[in-house]
Protein backbone atom coordinates (compact mmCIF):
# COMPACT_ATOMS: atom_id res chain seq x y z
CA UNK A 1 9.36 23.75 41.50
CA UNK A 2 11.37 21.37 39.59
CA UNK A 3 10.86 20.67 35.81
CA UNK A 4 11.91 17.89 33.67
CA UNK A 5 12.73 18.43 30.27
CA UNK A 6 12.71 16.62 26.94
CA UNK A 7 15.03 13.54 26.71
CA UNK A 8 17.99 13.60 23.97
CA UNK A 9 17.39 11.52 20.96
CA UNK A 10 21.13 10.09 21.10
CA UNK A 11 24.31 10.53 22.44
CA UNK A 12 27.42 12.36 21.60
CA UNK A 13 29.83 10.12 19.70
CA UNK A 14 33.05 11.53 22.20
CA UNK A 15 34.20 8.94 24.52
CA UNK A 16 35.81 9.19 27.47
CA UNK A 17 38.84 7.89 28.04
CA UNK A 18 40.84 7.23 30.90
CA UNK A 19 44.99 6.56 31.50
CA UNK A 20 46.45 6.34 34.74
CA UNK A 21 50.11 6.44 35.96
CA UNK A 22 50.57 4.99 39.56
CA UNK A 23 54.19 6.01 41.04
CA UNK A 24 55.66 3.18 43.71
CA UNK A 25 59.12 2.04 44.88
CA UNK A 26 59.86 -0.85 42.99
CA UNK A 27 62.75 -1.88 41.08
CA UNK A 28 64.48 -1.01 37.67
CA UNK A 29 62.62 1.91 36.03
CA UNK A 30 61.08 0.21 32.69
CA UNK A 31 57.94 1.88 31.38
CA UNK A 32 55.38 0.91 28.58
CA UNK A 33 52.67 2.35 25.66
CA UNK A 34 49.49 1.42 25.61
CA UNK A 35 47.45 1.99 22.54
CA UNK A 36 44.39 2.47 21.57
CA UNK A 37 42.42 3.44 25.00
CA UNK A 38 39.21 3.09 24.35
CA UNK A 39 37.47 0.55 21.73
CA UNK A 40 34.17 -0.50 21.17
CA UNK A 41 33.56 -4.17 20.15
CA UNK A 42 30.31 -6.00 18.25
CA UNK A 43 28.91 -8.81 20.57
CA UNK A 44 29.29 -11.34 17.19
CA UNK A 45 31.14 -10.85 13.90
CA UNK A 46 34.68 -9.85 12.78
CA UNK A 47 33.97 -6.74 14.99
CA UNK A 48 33.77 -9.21 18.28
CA UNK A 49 38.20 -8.69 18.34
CA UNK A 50 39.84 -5.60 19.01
CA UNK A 51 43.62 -5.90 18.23
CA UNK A 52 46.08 -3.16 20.93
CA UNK A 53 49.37 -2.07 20.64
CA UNK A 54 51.83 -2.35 23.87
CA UNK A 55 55.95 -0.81 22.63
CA UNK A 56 57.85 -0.61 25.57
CA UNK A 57 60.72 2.55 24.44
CA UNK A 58 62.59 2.33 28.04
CA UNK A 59 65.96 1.05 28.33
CA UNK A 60 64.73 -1.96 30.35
CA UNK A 61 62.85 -5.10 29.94
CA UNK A 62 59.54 -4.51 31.22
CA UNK A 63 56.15 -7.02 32.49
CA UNK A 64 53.03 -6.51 31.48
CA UNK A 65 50.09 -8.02 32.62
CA UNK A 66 46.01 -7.61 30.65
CA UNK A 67 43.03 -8.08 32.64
CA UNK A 68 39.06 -7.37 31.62
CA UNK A 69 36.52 -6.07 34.33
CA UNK A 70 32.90 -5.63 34.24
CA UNK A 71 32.26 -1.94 34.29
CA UNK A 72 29.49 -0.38 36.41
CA UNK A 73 28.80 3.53 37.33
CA UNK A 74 28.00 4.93 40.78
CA UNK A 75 25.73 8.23 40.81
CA UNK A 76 28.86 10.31 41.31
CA UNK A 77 30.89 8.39 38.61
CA UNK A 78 33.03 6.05 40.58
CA UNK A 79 33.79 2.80 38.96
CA UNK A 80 32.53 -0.53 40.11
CA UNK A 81 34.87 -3.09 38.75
CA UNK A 82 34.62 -7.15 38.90
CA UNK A 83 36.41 -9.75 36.68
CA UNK A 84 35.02 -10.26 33.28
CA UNK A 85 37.84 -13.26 32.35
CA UNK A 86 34.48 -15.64 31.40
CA UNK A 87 33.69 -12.97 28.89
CA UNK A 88 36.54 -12.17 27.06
CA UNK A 89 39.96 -13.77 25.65
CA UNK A 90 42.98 -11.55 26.18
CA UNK A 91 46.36 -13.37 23.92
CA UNK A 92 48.62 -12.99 25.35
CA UNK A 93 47.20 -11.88 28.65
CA UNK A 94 51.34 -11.59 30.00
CA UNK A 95 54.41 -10.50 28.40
CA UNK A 96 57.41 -9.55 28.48
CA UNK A 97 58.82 -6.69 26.49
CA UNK A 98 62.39 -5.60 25.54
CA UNK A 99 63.77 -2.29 24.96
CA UNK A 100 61.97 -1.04 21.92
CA UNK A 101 60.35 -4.23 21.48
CA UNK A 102 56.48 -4.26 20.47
CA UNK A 103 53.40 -6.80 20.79
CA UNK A 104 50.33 -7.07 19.56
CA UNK A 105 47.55 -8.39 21.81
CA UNK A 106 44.25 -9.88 20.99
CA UNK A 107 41.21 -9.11 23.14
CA UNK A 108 38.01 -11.58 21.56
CA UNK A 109 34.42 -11.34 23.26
CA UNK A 110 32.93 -14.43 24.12
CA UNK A 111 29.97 -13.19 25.67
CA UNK A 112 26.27 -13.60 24.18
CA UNK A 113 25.91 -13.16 20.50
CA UNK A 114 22.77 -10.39 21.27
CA UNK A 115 22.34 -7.80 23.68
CA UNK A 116 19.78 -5.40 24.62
CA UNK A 117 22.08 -2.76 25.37
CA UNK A 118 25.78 -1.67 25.32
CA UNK A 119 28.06 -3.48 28.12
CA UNK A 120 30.62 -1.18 29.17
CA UNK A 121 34.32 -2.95 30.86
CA UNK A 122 37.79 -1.33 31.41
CA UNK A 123 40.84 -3.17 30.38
CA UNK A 124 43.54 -2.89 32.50
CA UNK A 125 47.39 -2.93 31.67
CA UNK A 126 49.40 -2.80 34.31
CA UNK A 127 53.34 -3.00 35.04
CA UNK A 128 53.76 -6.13 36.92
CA UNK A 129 56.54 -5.21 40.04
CA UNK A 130 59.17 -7.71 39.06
CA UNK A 131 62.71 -7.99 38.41
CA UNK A 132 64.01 -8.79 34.40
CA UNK A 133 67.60 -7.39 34.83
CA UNK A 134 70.93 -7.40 37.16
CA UNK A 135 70.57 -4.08 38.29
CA UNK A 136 72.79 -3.43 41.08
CA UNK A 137 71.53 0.21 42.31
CA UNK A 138 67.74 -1.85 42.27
CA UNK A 139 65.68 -0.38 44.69
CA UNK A 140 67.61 2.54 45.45
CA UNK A 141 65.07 4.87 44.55
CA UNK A 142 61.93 6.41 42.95
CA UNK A 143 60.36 4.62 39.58
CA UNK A 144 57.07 4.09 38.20
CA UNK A 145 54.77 1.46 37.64
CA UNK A 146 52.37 2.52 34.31
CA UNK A 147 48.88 1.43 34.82
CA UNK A 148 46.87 2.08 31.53
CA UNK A 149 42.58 1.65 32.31
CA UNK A 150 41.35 1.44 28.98
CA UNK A 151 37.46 1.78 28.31
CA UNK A 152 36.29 -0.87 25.83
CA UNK A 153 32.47 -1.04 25.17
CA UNK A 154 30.21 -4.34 23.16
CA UNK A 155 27.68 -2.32 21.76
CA UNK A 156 24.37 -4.49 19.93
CA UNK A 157 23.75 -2.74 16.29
CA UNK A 158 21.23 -0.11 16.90
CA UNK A 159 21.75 0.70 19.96
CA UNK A 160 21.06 4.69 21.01
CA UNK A 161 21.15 7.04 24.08
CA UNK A 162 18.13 8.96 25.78
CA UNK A 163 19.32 11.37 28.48
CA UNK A 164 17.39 13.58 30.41
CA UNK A 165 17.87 16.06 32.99
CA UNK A 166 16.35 17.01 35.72
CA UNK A 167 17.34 19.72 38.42
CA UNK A 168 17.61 18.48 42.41
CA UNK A 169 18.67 20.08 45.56
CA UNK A 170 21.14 18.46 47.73
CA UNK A 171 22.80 18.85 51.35
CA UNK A 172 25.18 21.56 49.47
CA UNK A 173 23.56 23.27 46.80
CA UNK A 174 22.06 22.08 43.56
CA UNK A 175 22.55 18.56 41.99
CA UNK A 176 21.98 17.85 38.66
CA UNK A 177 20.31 14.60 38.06
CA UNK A 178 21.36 13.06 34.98
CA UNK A 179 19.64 9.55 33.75
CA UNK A 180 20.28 7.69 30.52
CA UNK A 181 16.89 5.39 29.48
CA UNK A 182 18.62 3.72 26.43
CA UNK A 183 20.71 1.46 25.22
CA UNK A 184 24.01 3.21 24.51
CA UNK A 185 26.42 5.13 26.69
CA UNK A 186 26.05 9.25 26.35
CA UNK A 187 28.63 12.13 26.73
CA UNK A 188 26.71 15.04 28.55
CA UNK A 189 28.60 18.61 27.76
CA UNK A 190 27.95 21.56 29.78
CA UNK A 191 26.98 23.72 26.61
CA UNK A 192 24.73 20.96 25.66
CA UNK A 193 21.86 22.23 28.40
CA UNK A 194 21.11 25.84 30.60
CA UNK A 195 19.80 26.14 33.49
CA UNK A 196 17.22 28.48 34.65
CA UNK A 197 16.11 29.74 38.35
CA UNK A 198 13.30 31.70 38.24
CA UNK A 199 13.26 31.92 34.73
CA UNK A 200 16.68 33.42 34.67
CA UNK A 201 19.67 31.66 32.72
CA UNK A 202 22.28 30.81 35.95
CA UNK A 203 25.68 32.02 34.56
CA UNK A 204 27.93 28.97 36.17
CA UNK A 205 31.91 29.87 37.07
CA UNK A 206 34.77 28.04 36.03
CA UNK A 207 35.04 26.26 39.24
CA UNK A 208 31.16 25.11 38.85
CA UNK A 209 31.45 24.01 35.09
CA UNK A 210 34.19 21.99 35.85
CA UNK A 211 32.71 18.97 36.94
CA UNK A 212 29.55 19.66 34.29
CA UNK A 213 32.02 18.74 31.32
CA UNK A 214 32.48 15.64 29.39
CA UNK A 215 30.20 13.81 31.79
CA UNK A 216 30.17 9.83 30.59
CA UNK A 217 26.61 8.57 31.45
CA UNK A 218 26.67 4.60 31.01
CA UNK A 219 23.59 3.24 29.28
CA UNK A 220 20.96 2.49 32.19
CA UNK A 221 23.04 4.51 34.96
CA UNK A 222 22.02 7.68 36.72
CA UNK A 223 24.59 10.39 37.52
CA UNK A 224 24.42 13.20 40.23
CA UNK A 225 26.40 16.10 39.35
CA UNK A 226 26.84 18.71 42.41
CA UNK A 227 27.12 22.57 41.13
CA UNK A 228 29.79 23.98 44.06
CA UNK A 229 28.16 27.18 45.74
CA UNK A 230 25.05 26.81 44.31
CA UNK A 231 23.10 26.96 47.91
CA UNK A 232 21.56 30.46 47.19
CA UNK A 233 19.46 28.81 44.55
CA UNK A 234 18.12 25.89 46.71
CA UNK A 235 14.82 27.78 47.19
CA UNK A 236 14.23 29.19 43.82
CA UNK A 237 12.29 27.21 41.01
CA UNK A 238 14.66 25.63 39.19
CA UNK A 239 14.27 24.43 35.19
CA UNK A 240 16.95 22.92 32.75
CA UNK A 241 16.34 23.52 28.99
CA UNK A 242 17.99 21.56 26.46
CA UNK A 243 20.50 23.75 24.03
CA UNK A 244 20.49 21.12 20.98
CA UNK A 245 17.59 18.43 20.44
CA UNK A 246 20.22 15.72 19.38
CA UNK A 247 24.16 15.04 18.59
């Protein structure tokens, strides 16, 4: 048997963040900072702009491209990306930085004044693969292109989480399906819930909490999260029960 529990009231204020570093052959090495990496925006007022920092400390002149995507959430927490330059205005969207040399860059949403819910988008500055310098050894090498994904949010005033929980069984074991009814992205933590089989707490490993912490649930989105080696409990009746009633 399968029970679902009581919903949380709302959601933990952590958010997720996300930086990645892509290594290519390309040419001179030049390399960038990216600041802050996540924001969240109002859809109208002086909160609608979010101001970033880009300082480039390398040696080298370096390129640096902005772009905005829409930001949706597959079940097991893949991104689904898509341009979102109607919604936004990114000044400058392109630049070039010298050694030590800093810019500030505006990001401005020009979406609709109200929403219903929280929008979620990643904002992605990347090292564009050109040549700014005379370098004759270009090439001859291994350097790295910095790619920063950013998480910015436009979240309506009042807006809230609801999460609930409810155990599954899968093709390997036992899934944890995770569903957020409101109107404002969640951060699940594994202490925040137990689960029972039988009526018995299930003391999880290392290797199974792993994927259990820090879970980002996007307001409207469903996650599945798979406990590893959990197949010996596939036949047992299976119960989460909250730890806290709200953040």
């Amino acid at each position: 048997m399968i029970t679902i529990n009581q919903p949380i009231a709302r959601s933990a204020s952590a958010v997720v963040m996300l930086a990645l570093v892509l290594t290519v052959l390309t040419g001179p090495v030049a390399a960038f900072n990216f600041t802050p990496i996540d924001a969240t925006l109002r859809p109208a007022g002086s909160g609608a702009t979010q101001t970033f920092s880009v300082d480039n400390p390398s040696p080298s002149p370096v390129a640096v491209e902005i772009t905005m995507h829409t930001r949706e959430m597959t079940p097991d927490g893949e991104d689904i990306l898509a341009p979102a330059d109607d919604l936004f205005t990114v000044y400058p969207s392109q630049l070039i930085l010298q050694p030590n040399g800093r810019q500030s860059v505006r990001v401005q949403w020009n979406g609709p004044a109200e929403l219903d819910r929280e929008r979620a988008f990643r904002l992605i500055a990347e090292e564009l693969p050109i040549d700014l310098g005379d370098d004759e050894d270009q090439g001859a090498g291994l350097d790295l292109l910095v790619r920063y994904v950013a998480s910015v949010y436009v979240q309506p005033q009042g807006a809230s989480a609801r999460l609930s929980i409810e155990p599954d069984v899968g093709d390997d074991g036992v899934v944890l399906v995770v569903r957020n009814a409101g109107t404002m992205r969640a951060v699940l933590r594994d202490e925040d819930y137990a689960l029972y089989a039988d009526g018995r707490i299930v003391e999880l490993d290392a290797a199974q909490l792993d994927g259990l912490a820090a879970v980002n649930v996007l307001a409207g989105h469903t996650r599945r999260l798979a406990i590893p080696a959990s197949a010996g409990l596939a036949d047992r009746e299976l119960e989460v029960r909250w730890l806290r009633d709200s953040d």
